[in-house]
C-alpha atoms as a PDB file:
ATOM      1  CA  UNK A   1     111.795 104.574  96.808  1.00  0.00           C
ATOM      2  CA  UNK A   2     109.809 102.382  94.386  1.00  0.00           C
ATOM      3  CA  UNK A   3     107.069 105.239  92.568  1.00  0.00           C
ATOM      4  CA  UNK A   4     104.213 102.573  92.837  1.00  0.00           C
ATOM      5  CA  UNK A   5     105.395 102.530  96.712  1.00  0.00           C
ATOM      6  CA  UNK A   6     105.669 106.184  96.461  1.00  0.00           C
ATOM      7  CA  UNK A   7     102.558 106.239  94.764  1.00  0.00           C
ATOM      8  CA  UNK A   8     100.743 103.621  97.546  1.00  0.00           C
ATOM      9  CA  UNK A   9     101.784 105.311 100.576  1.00  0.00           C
ATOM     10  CA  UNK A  10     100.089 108.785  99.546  1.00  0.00           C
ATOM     11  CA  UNK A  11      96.957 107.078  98.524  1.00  0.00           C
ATOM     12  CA  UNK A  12      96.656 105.703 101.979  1.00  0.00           C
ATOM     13  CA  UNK A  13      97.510 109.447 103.240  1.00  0.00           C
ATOM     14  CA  UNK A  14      94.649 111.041 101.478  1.00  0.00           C
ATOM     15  CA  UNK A  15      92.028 108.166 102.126  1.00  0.00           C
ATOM     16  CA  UNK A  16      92.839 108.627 105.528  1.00  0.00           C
ATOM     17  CA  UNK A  17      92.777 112.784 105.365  1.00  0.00           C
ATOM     18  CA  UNK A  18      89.057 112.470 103.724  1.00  0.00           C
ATOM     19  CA  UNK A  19      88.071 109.639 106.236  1.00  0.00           C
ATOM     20  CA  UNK A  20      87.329 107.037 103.703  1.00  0.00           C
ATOM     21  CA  UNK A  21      87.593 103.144 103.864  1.00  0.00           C
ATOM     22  CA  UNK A  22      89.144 101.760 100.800  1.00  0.00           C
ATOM     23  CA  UNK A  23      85.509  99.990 100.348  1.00  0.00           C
ATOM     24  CA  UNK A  24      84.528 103.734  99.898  1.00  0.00           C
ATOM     25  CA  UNK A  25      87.062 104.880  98.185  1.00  0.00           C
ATOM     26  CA  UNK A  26      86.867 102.462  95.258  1.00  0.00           C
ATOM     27  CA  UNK A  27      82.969 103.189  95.022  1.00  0.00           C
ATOM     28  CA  UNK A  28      84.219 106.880  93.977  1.00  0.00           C
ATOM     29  CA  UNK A  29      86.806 105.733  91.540  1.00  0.00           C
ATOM     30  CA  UNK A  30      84.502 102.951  90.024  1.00  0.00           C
ATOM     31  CA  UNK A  31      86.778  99.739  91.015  1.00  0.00           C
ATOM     32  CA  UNK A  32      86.926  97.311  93.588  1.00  0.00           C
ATOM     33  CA  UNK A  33      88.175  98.082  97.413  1.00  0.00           C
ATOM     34  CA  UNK A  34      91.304  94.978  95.948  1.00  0.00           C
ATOM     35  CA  UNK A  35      92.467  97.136  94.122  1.00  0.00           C
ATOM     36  CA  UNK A  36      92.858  99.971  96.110  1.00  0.00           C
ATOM     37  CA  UNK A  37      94.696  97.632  99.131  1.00  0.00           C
ATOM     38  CA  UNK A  38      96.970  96.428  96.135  1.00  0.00           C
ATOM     39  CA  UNK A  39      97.831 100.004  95.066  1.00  0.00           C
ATOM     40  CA  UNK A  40      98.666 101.310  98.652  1.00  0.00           C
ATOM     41  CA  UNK A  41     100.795  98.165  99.284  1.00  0.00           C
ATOM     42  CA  UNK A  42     102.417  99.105  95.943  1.00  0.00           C
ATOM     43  CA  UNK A  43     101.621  96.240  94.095  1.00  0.00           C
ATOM     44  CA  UNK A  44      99.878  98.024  91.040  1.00  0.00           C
ATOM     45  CA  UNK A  45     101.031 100.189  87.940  1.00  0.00           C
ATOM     46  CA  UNK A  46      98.772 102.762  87.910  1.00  0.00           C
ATOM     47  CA  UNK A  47      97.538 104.167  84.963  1.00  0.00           C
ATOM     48  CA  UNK A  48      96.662 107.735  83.807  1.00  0.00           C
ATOM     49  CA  UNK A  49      93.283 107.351  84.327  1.00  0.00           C
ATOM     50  CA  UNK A  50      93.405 105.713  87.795  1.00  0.00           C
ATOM     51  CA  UNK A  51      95.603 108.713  89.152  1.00  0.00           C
ATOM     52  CA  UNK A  52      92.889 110.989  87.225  1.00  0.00           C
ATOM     53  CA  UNK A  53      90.205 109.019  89.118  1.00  0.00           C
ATOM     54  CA  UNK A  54      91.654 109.164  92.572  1.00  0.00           C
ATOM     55  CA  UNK A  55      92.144 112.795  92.080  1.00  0.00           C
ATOM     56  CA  UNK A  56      88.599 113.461  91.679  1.00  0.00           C
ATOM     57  CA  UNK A  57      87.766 110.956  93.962  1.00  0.00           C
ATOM     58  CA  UNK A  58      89.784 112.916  96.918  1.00  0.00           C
ATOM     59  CA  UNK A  59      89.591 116.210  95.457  1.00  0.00           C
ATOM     60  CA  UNK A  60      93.931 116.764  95.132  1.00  0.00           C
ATOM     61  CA  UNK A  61      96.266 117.193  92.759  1.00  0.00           C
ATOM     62  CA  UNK A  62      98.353 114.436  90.951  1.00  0.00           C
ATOM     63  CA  UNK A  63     101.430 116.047  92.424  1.00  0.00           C
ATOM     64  CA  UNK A  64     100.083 115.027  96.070  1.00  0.00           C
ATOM     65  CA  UNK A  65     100.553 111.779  95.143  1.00  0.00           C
ATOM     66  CA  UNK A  66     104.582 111.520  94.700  1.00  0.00           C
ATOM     67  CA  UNK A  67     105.128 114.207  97.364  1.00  0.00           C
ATOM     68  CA  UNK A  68     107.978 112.001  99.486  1.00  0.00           C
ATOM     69  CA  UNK A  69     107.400 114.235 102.837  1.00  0.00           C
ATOM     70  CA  UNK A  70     103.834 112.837 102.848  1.00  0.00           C
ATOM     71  CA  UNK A  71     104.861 109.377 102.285  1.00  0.00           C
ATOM     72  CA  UNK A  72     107.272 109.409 105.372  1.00  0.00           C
ATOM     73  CA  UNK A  73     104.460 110.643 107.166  1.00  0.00           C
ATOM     74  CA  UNK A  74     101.741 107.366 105.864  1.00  0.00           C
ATOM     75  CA  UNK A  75     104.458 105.253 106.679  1.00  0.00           C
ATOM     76  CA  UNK A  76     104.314 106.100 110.524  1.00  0.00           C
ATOM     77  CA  UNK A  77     100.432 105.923 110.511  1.00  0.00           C
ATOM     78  CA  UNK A  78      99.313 103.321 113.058  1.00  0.00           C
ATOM     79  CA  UNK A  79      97.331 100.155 112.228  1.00  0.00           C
ATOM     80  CA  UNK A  80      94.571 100.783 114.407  1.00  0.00           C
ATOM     81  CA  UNK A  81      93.668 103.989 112.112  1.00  0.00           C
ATOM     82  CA  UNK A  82      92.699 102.455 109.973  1.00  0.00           C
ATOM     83  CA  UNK A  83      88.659 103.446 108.901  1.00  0.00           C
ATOM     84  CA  UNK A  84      85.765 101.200 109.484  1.00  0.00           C
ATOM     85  CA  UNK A  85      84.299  99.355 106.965  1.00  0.00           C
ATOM     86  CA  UNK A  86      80.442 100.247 107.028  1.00  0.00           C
ATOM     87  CA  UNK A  87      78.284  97.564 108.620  1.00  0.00           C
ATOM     88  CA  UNK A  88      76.396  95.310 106.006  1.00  0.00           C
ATOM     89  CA  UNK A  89      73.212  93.692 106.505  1.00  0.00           C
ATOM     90  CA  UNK A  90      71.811  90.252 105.105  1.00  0.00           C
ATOM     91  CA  UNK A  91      69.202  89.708 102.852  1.00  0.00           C
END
């Protein structure tokens, strides 16, 4: 398996452990909810520092995030769980 896919499919495990949205998730890290969807689709190279940041961000340890076991398991999660975006108002 492709180690950004790897990578991707772990992310989207832990957002979905802590109950995040990836709107959230990004506000944590300091980057935009794009970026997130990109990495979890495994579309990204992800640095050092963005590993370091979703670490803290999710409170695990880099190793969670090429565990292959866990990725099986994102793989299988359904569509539907995915978590709601908070509701925005207009000014």
């Amino acid at each position: 398996m492709d180690i950004r896919k790897l990578f991707g499919l772990n992310l989207r495990r832990l957002r979905f452990a802590a109950s995040l949205s990836q709107e959230a998730l990004g506000a944590r890290m300091g980057i935009d909810r794009a970026n997130i969807g990109a990495m979890e689709r495994g579309g990204m190279n992800v640095t050092l520092l963005t590993l370091w940041q979703a670490c803290q961000a999710l409170g695990c340890e880099p190793s969670e995030f090429f565990d292959r076991d866990g990725a099986r398991l994102a793989s299988t999660l359904p569509a539907a769980a995915r978590v709601p975006r908070r509701s925005r108002t207009k000014l």
